[in-house]
PDB file of N, CA and C in Angstrom:
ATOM      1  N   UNK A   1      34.853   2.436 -13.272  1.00  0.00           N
ATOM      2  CA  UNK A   1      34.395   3.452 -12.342  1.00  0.00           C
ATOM      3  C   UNK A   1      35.632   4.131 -11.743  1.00  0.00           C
ATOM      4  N   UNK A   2      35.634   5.698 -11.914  1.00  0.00           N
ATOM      5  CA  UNK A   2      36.843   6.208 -11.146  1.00  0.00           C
ATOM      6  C   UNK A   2      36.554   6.156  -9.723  1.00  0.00           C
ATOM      7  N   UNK A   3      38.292   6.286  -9.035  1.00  0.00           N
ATOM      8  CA  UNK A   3      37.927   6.271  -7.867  1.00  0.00           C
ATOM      9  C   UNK A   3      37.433   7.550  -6.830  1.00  0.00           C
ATOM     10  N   UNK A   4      36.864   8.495  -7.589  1.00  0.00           N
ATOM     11  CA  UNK A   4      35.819   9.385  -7.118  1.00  0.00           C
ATOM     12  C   UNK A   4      34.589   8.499  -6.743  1.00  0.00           C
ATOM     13  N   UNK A   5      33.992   8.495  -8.082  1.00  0.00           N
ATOM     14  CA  UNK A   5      32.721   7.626  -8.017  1.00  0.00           C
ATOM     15  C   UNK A   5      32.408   6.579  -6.984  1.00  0.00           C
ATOM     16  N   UNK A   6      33.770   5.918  -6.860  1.00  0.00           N
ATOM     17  CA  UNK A   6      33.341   4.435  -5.726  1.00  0.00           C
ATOM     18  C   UNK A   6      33.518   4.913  -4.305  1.00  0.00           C
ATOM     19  N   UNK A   7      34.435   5.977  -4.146  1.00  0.00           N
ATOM     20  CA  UNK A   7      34.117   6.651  -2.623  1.00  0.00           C
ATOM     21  C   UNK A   7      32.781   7.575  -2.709  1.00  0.00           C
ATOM     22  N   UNK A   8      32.327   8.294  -3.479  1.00  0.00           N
ATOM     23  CA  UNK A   8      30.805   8.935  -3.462  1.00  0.00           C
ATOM     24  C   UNK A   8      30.105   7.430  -3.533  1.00  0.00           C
ATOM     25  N   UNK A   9      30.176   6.340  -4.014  1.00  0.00           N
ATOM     26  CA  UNK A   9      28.940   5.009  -3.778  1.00  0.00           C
ATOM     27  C   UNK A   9      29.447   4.374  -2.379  1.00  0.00           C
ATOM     28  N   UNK A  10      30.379   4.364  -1.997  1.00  0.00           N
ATOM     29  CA  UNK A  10      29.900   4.248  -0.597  1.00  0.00           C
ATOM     30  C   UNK A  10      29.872   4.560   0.512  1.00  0.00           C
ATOM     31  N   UNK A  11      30.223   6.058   0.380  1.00  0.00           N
ATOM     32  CA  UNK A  11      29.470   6.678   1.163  1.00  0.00           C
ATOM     33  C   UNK A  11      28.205   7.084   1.404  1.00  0.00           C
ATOM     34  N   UNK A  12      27.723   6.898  -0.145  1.00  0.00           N
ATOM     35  CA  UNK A  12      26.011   6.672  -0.113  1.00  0.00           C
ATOM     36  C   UNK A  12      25.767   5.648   0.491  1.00  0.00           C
ATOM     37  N   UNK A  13      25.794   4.324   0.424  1.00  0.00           N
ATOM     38  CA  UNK A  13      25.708   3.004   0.822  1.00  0.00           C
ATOM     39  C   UNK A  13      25.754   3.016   2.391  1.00  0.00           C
ATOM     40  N   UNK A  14      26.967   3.374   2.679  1.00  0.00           N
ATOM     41  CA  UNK A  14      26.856   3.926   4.191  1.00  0.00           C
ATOM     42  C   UNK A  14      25.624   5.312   5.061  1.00  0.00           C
ATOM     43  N   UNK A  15      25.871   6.030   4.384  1.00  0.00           N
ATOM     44  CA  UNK A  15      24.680   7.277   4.648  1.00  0.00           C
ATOM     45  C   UNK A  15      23.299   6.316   4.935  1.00  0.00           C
ATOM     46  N   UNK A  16      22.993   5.156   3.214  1.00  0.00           N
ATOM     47  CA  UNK A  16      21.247   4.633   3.460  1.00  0.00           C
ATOM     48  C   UNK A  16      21.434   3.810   4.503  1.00  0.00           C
ATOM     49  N   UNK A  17      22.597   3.033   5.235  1.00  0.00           N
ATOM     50  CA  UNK A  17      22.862   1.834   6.388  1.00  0.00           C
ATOM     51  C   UNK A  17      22.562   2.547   7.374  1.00  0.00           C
ATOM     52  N   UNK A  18      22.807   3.848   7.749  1.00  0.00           N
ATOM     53  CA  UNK A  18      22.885   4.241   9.263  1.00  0.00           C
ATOM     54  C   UNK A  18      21.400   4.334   9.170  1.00  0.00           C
ATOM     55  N   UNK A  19      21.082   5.285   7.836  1.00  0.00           N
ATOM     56  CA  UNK A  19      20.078   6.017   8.421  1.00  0.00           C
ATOM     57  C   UNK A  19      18.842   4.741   8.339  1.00  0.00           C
ATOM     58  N   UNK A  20      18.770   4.123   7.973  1.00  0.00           N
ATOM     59  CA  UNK A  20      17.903   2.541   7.854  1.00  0.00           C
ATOM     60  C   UNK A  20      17.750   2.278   9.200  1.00  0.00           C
ATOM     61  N   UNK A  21      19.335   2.374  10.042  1.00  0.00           N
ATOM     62  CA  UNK A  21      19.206   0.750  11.010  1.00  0.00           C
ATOM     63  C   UNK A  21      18.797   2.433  11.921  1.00  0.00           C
ATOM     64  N   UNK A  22      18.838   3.748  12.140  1.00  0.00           N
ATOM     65  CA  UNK A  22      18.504   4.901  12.918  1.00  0.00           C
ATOM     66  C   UNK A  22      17.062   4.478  12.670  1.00  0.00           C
ATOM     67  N   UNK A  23      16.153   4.448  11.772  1.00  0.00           N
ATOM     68  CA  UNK A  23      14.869   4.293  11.936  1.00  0.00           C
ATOM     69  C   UNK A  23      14.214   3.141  12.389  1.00  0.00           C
ATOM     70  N   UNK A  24      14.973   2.078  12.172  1.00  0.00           N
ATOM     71  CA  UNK A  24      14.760   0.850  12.927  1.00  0.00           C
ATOM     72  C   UNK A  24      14.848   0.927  14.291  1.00  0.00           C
ATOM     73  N   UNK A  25      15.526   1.705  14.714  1.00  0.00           N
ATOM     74  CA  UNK A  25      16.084   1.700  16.536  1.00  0.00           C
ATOM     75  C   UNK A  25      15.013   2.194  16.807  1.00  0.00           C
ATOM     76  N   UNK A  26      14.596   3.941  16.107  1.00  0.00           N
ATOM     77  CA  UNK A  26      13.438   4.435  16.490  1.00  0.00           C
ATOM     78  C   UNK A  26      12.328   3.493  16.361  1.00  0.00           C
ATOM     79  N   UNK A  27      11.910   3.054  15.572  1.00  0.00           N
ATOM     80  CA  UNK A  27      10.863   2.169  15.338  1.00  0.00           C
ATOM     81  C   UNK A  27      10.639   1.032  16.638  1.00  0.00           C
ATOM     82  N   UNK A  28      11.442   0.686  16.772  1.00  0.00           N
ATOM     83  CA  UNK A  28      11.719  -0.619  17.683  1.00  0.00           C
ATOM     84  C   UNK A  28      11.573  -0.116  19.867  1.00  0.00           C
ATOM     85  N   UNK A  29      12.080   1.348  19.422  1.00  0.00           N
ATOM     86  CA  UNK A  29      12.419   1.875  20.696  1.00  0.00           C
ATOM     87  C   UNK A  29      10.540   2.045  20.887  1.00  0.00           C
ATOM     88  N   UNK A  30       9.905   2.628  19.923  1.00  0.00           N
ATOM     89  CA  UNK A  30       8.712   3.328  20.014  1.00  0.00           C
ATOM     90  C   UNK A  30       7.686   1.757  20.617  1.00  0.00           C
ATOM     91  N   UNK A  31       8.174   0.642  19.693  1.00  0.00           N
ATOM     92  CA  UNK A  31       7.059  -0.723  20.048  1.00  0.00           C
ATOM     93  C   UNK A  31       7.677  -0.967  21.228  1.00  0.00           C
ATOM     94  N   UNK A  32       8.530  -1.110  21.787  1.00  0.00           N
ATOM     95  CA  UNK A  32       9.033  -1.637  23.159  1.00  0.00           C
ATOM     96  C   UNK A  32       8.310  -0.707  24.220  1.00  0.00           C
ATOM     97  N   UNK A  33       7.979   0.892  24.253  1.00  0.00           N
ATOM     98  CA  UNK A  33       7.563   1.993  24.852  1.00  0.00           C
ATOM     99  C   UNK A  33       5.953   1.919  24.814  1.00  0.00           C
ATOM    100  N   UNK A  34       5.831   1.102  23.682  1.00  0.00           N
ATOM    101  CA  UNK A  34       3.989   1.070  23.930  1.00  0.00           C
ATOM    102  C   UNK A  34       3.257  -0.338  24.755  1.00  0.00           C
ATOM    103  N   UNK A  35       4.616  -1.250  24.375  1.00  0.00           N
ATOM    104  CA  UNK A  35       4.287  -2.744  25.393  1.00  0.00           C
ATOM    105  C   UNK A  35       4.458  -2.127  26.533  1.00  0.00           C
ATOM    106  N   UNK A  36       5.619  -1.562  27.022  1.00  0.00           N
ATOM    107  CA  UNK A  36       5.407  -1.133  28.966  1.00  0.00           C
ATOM    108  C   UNK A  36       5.348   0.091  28.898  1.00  0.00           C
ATOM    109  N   UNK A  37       4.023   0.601  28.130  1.00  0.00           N
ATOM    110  CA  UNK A  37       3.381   1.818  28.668  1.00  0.00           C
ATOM    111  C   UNK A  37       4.778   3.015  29.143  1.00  0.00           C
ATOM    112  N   UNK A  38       5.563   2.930  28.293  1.00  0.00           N
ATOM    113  CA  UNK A  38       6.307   4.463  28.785  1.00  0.00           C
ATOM    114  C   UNK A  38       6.229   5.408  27.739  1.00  0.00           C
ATOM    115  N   UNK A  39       6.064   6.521  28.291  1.00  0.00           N
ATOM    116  CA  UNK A  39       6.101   7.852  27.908  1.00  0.00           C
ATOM    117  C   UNK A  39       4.380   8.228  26.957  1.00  0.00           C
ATOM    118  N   UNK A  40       3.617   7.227  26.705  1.00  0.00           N
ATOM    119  CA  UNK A  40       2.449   7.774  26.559  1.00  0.00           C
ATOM    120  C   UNK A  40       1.168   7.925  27.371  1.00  0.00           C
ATOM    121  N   UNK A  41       1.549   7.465  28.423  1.00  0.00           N
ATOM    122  CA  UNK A  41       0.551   7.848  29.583  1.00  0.00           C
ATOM    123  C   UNK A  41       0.524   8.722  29.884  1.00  0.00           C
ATOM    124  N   UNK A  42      -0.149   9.678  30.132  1.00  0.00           N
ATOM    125  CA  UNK A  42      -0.758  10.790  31.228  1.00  0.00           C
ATOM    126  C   UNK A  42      -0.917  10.667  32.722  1.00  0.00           C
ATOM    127  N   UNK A  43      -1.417   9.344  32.800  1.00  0.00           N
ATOM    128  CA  UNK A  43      -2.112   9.069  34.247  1.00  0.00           C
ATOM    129  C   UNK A  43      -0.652   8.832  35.112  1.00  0.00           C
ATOM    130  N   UNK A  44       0.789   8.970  34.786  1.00  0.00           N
ATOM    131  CA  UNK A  44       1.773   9.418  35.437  1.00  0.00           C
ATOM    132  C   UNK A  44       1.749  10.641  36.207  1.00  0.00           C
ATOM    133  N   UNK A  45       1.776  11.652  35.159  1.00  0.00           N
ATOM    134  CA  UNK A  45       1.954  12.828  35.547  1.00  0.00           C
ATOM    135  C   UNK A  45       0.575  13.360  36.084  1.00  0.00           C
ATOM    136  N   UNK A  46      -0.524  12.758  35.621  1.00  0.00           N
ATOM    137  CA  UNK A  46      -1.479  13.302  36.983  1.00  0.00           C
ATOM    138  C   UNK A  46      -1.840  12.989  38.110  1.00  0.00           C
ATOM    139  N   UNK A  47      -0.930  11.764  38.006  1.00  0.00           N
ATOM    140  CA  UNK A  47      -0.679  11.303  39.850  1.00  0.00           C
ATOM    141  C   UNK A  47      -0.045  11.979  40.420  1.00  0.00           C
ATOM    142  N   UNK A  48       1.136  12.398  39.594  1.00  0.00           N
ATOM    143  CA  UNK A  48       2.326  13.429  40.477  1.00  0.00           C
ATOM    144  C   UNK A  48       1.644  14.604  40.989  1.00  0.00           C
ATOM    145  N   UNK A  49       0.861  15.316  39.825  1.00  0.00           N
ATOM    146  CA  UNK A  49       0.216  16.549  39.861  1.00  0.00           C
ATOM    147  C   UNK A  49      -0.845  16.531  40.836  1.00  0.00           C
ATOM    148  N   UNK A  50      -1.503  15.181  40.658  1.00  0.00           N
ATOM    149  CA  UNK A  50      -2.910  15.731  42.148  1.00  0.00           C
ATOM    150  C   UNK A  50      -1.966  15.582  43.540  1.00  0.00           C
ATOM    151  N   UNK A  51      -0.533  14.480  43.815  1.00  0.00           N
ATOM    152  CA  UNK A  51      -0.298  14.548  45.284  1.00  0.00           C
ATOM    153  C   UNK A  51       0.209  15.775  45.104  1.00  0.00           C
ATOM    154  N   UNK A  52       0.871  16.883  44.639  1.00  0.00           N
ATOM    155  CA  UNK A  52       1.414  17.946  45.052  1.00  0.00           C
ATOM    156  C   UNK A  52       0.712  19.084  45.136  1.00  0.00           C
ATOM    157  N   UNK A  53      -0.587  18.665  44.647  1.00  0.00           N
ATOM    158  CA  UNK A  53      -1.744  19.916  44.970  1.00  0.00           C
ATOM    159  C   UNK A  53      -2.310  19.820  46.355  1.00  0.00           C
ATOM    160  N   UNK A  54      -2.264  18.574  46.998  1.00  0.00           N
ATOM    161  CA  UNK A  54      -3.159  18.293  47.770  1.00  0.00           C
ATOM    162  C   UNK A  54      -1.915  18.511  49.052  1.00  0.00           C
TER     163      UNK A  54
END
């Protein structure tokens, strides 16, 4: 294998690592956010919204 080839293989190798353990974080960030209820509730922001109407 020239040494073109083995710096284009791992920089592929590297490219599929990040982007793997990037979807894992997302993945992981998203199950941690649905155990303590952040960012898909509503009933946040319509608490905020009815005290500032009232």
């Amino acid at each position: 294998m020239s040494e073109v080839a083995t710096v284009a293989v791992g920089w592929g190798v590297t490219a599929v690592a990040v982007a793997s353990y990037a979807l894992w974080v997302l993945l992981r960030g998203r199950t941690i956010g649905q155990e303590l209820d952040i960012g898909g509730s509503s009933s946040m922001l319509s608490d905020k919204d009815s005290t500032t109407d009232q």
